[in-house]
Protein backbone atom coordinates (compact mmCIF):
# COMPACT_ATOMS: atom_id res chain seq x y z
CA UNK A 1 62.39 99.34 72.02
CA UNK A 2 64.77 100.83 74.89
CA UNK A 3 67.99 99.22 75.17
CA UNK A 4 67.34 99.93 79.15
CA UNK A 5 64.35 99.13 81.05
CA UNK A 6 63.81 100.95 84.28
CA UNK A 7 61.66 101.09 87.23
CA UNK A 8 61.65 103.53 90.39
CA UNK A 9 61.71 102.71 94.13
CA UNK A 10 59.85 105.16 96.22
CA UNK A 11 58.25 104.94 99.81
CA UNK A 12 55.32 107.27 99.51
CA UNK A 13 51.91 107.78 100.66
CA UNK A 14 48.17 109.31 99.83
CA UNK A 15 48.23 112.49 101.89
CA UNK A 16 44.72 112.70 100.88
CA UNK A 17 43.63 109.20 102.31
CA UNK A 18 45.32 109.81 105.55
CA UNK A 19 43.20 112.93 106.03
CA UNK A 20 40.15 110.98 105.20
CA UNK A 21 41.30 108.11 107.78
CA UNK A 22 42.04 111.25 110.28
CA UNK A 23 38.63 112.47 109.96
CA UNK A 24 36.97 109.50 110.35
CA UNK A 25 38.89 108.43 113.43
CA UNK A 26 37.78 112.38 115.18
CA UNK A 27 34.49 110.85 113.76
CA UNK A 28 34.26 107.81 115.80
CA UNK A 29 35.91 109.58 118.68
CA UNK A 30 33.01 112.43 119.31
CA UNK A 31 30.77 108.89 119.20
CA UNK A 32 32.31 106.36 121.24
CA UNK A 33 30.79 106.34 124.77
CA UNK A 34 34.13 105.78 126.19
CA UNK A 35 36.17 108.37 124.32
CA UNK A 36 33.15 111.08 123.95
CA UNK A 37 34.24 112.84 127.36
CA UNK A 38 38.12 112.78 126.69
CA UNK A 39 38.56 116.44 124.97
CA UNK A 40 41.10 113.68 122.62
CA UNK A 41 42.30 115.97 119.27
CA UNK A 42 44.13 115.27 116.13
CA UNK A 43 45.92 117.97 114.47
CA UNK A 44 47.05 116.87 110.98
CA UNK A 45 50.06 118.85 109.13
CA UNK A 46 51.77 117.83 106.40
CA UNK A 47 55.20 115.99 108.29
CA UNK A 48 53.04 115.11 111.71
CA UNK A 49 50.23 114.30 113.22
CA UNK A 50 49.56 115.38 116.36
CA UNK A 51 47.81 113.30 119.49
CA UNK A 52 46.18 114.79 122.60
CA UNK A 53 44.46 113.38 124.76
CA UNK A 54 43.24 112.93 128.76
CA UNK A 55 45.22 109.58 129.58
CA UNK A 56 47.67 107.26 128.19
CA UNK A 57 44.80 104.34 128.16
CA UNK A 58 42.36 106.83 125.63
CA UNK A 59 45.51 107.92 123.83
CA UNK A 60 46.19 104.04 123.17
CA UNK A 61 42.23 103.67 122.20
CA UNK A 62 42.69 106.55 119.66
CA UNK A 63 46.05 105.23 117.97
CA UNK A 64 44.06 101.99 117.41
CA UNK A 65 41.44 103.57 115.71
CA UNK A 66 43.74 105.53 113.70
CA UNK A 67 45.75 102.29 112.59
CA UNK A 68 42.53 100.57 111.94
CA UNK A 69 41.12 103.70 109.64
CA UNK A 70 44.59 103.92 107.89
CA UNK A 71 44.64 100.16 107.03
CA UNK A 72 40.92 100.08 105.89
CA UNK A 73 42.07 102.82 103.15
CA UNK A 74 45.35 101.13 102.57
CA UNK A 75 48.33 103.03 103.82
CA UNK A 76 50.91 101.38 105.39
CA UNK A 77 51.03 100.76 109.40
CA UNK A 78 55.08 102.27 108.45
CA UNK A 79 54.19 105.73 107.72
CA UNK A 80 53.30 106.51 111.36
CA UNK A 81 56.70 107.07 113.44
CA UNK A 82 55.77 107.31 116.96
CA UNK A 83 57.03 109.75 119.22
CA UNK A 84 57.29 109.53 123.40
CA UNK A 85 53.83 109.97 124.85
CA UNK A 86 54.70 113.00 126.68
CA UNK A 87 52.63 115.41 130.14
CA UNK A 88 51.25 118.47 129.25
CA UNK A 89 49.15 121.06 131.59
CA UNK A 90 46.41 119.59 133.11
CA UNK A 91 47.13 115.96 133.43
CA UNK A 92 46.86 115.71 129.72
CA UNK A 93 49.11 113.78 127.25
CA UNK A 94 50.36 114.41 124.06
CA UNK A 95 51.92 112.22 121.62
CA UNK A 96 53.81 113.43 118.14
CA UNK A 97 53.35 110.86 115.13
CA UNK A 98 55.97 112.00 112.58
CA UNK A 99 54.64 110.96 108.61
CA UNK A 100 57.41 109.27 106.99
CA UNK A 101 57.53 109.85 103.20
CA UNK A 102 60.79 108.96 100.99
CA UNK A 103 63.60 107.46 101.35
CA UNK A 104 66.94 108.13 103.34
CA UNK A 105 70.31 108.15 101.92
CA UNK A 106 70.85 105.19 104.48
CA UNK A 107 68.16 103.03 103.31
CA UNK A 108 68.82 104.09 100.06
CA UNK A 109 72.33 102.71 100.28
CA UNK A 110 70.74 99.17 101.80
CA UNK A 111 68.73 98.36 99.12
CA UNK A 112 71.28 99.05 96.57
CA UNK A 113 73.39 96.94 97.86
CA UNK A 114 70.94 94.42 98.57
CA UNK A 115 70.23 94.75 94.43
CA UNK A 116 73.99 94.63 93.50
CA UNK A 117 74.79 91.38 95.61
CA UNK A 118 71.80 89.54 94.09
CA UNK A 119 71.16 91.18 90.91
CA UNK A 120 74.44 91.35 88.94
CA UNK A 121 73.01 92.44 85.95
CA UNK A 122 71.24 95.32 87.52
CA UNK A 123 72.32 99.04 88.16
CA UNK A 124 70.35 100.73 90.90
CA UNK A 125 71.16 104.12 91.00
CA UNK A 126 70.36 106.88 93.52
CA UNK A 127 68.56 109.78 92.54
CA UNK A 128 67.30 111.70 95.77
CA UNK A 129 65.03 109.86 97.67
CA UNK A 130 64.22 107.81 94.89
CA UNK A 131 66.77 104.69 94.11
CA UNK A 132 66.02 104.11 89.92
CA UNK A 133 66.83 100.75 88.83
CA UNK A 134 67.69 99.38 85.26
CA UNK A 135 68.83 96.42 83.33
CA UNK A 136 68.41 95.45 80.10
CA UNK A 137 66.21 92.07 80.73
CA UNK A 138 62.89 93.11 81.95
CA UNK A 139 62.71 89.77 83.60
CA UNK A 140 66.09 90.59 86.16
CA UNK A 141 63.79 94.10 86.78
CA UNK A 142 60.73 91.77 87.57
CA UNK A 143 62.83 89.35 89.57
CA UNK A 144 64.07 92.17 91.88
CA UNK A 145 60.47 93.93 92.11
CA UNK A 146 59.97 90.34 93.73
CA UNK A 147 62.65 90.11 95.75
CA UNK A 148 61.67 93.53 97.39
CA UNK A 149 57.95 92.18 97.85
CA UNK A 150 59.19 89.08 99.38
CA UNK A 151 62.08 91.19 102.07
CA UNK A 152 59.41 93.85 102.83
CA UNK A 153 59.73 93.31 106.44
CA UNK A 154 63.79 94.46 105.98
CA UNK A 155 62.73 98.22 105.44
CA UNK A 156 61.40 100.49 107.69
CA UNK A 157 59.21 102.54 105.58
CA UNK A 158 56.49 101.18 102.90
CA UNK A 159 58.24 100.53 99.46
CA UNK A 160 56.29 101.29 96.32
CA UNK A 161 57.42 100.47 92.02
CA UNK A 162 56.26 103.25 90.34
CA UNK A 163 57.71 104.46 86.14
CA UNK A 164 58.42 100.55 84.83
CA UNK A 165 59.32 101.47 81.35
């Protein structure tokens, strides 16, 4: 047996899902009677996701269908950073939805600290964008997986516990 148990603290997301959900939404967009005539387009790279569309109201109809695609495959409503809804040539719109993926050396900070002031016994360490936690109880690891669960609305971006050895 280890004499350390660890776990890692990531904010990640399925690229491969959020293509799927883009798809689908481009999808229901060519179909819906009130969206068909609205020359609306989704570009997808791999740190944004671009939004164009005739008017503010269809690019609002198209950012709930994304959300609603995105949650039906489960990926986080966090990923999706919203830019300003900006005018481009002919009375068109344009939005820019940065992806969010990992963790900043800000946030990072936050929930080591958060760790350290009510986990003693635990030593999260930062590694990147990934913040590595260990003790040697695997109960005090278990007890701050929970803690994270239960302050999920604290972060910013979607928190996943991936490697618990």
């Amino acid at each position: 047996m280890p004499a350390e148990s660890t776990f890692d603290i990531v904010s990640e997301f399925d690229y491969q899902e959020l293509v799927n959900a883009v798809d689908q939404t481009q999808r229901e967009v060519r179909t819906r009677y009130d969206l068909k005539d609205s020359k609306t387009t989704l570009e997808l790279s791999e740190k944004e996701l671009i939004l164009t569309s005739d008017g503010e109201l269809h690019l609002g109809n198209v950012r709930d269908i994304l959300e609603t695609k995105a949650l039906r495959r489960n990926l986080s409503l966090k990923i999706f950073d919203y830019g300003p809804i900006e005018e481009v040539s002919g009375g068109r719109v344009r939005q820019v939805v940065t992806l969010q993926q990992g963790i900043s050396t800000e946030l990072a900070k936050k929930i080591q600290k958060q760790i350290r002031d009510h986990f003693p016994k635990v030593q999260p360490r930062i590694q990147g964008d990934v913040v590595r936690v260990g003790s040697k109880s695997k109960d005090e690891l278990q007890s701050v997986i929970q803690f994270l669960r239960e302050h999920v609305d604290d972060f910013p971006v979607p928190l996943q516990f991936i490697n618990y050895r």
